[in-house]
C-alpha atoms as a PDB file:
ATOM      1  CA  UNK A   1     131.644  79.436 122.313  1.00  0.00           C
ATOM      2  CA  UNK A   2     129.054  79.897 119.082  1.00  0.00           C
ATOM      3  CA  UNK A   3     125.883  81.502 119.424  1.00  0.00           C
ATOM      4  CA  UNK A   4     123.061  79.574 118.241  1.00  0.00           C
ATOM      5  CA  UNK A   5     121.605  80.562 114.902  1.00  0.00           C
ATOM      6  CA  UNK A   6     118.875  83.098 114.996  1.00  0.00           C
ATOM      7  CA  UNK A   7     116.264  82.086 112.789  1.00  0.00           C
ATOM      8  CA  UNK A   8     115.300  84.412 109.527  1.00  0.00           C
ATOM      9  CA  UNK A   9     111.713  85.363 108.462  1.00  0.00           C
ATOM     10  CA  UNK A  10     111.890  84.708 104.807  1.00  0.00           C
ATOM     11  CA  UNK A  11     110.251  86.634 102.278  1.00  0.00           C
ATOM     12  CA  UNK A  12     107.731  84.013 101.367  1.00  0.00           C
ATOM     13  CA  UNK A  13     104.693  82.211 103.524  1.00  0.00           C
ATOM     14  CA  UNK A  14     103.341  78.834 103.757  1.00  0.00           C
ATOM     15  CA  UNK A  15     100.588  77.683 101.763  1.00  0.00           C
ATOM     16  CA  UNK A  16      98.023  78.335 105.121  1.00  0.00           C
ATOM     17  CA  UNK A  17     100.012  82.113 105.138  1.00  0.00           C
ATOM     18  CA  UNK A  18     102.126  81.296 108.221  1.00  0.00           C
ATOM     19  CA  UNK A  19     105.641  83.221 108.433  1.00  0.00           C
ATOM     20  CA  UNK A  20     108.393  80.266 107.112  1.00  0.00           C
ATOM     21  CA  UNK A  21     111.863  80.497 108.927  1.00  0.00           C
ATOM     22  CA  UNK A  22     115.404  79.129 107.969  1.00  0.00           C
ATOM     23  CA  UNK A  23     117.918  78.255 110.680  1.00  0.00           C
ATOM     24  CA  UNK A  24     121.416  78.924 108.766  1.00  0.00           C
ATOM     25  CA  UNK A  25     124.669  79.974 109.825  1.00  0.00           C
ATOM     26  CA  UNK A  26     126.301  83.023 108.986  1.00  0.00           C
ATOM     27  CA  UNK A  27     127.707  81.599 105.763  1.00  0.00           C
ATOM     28  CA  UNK A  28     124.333  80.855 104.913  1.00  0.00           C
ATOM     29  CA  UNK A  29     123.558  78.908 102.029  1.00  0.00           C
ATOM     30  CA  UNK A  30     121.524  77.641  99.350  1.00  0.00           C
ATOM     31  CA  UNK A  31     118.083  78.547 100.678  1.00  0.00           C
ATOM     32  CA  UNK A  32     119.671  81.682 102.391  1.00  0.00           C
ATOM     33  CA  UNK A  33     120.560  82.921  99.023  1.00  0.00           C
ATOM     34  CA  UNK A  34     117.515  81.951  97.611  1.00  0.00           C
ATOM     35  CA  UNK A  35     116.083  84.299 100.089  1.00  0.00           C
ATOM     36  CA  UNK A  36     118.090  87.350  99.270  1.00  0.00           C
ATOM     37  CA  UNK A  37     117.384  87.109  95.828  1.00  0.00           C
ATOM     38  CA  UNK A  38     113.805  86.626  96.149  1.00  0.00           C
ATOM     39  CA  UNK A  39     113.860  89.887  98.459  1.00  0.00           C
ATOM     40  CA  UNK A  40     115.976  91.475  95.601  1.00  0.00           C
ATOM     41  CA  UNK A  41     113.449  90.528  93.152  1.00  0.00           C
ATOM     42  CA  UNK A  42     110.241  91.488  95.424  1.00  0.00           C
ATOM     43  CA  UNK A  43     112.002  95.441  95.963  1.00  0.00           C
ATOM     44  CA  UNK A  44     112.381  95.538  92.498  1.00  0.00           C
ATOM     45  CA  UNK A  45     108.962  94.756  91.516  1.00  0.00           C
ATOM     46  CA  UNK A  46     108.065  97.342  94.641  1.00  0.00           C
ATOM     47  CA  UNK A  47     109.877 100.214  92.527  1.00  0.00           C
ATOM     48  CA  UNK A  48     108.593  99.071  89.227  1.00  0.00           C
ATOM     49  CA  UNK A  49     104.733  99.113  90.633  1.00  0.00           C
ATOM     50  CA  UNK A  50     105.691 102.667  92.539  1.00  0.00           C
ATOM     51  CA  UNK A  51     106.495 103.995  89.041  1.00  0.00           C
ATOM     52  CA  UNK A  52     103.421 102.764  87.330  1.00  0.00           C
ATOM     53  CA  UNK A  53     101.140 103.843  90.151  1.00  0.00           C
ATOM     54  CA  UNK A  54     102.842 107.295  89.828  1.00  0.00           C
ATOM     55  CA  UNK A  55     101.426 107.444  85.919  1.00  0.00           C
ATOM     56  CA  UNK A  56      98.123 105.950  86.824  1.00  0.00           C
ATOM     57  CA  UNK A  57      97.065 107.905  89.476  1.00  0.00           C
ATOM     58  CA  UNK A  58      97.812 110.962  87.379  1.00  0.00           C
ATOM     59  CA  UNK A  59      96.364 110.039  84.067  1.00  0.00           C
ATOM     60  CA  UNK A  60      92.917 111.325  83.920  1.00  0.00           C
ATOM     61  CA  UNK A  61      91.368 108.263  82.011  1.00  0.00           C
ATOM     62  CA  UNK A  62      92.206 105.275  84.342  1.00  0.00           C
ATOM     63  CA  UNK A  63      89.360 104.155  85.385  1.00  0.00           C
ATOM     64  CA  UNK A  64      87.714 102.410  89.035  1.00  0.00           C
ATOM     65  CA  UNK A  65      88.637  99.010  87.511  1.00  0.00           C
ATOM     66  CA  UNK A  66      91.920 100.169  87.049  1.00  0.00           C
ATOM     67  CA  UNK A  67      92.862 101.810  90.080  1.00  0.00           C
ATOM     68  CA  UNK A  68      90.867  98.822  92.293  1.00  0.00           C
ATOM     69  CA  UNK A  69      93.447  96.635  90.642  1.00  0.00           C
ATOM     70  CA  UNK A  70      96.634  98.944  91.016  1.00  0.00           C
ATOM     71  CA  UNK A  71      95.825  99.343  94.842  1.00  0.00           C
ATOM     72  CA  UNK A  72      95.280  95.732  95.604  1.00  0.00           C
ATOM     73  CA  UNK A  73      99.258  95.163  94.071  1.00  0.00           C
ATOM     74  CA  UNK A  74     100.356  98.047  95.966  1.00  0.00           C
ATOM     75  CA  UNK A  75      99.168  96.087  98.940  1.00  0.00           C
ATOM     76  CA  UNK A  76     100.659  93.223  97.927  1.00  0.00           C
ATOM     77  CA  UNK A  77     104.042  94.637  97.464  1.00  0.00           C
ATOM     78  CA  UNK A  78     104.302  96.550 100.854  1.00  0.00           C
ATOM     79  CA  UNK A  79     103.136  93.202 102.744  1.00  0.00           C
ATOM     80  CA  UNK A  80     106.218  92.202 100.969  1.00  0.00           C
ATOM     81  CA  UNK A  81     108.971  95.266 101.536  1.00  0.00           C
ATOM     82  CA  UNK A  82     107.633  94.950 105.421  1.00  0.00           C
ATOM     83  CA  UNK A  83     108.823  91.013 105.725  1.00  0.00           C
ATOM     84  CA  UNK A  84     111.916  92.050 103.916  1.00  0.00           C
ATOM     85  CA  UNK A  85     112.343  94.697 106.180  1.00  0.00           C
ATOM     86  CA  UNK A  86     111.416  93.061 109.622  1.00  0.00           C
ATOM     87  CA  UNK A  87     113.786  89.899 108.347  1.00  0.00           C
ATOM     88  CA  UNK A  88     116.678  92.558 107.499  1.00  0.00           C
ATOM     89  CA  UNK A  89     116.121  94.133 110.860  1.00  0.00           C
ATOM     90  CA  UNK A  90     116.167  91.062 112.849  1.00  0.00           C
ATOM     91  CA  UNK A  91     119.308  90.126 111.380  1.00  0.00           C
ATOM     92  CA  UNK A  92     120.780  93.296 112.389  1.00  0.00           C
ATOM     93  CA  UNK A  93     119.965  92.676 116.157  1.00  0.00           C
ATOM     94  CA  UNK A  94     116.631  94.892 115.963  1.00  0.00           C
ATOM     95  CA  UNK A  95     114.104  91.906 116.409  1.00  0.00           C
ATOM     96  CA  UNK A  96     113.008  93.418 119.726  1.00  0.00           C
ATOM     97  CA  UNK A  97     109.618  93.727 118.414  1.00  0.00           C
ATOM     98  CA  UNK A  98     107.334  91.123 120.031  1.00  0.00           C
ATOM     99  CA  UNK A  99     106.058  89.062 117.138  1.00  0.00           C
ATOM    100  CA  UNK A 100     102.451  89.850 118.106  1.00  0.00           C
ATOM    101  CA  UNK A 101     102.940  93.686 117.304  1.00  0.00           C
ATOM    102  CA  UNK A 102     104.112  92.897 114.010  1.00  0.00           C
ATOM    103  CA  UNK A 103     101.777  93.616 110.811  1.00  0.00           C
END
């Protein structure tokens, strides 16, 4: 007897900024590993911002403008590192959260 597929929050939104879910088997497949490598790519950029920040915050010349900007991309990429992590988890059997307590 199969389980049925558990459906994966992927690490992009709908153009109205609704969560978009693939139904895949284990194998996965073409969108699947679209998915990983988009999460791949969105942790990297995570790091690379982290390290930036890091020489921003400390340089005594960066300005309002500059740090405005650097904080709204910080958002940006830990709205992304929590879908990656809440689709990761899922996948691992953690999805006990109810969807309306997530961020």
């Amino acid at each position: 007897m199969t389980t049925p597929p558990t459906p994966r929050l992927l690490p992009w939104t709908s153009p109205d900024d609704k969560p978009c879910y693939l139904l895949a088997d284990r194998e996965g497949g073409y969108v699947a590993r679209y998915a990983d490598d988009v999460e791949a790519l969105q942790l990297g950029m995570g790091t690379g911002l982290l390290e930036h920040a890091r020489d921003l915050i400390g340089d005594p010349a960066a300005d309002a403008r500059q740090l405005r900007y650097l904080s709204a991309q910080l958002s940006a990429a830990l709205r992304d590192a929590v879908r990656v992590a809440e689709s990761r988890g899922e996948r691992l059997g953690d999805g006990d959260t109810p969807s309306d307590q997530r961020l």
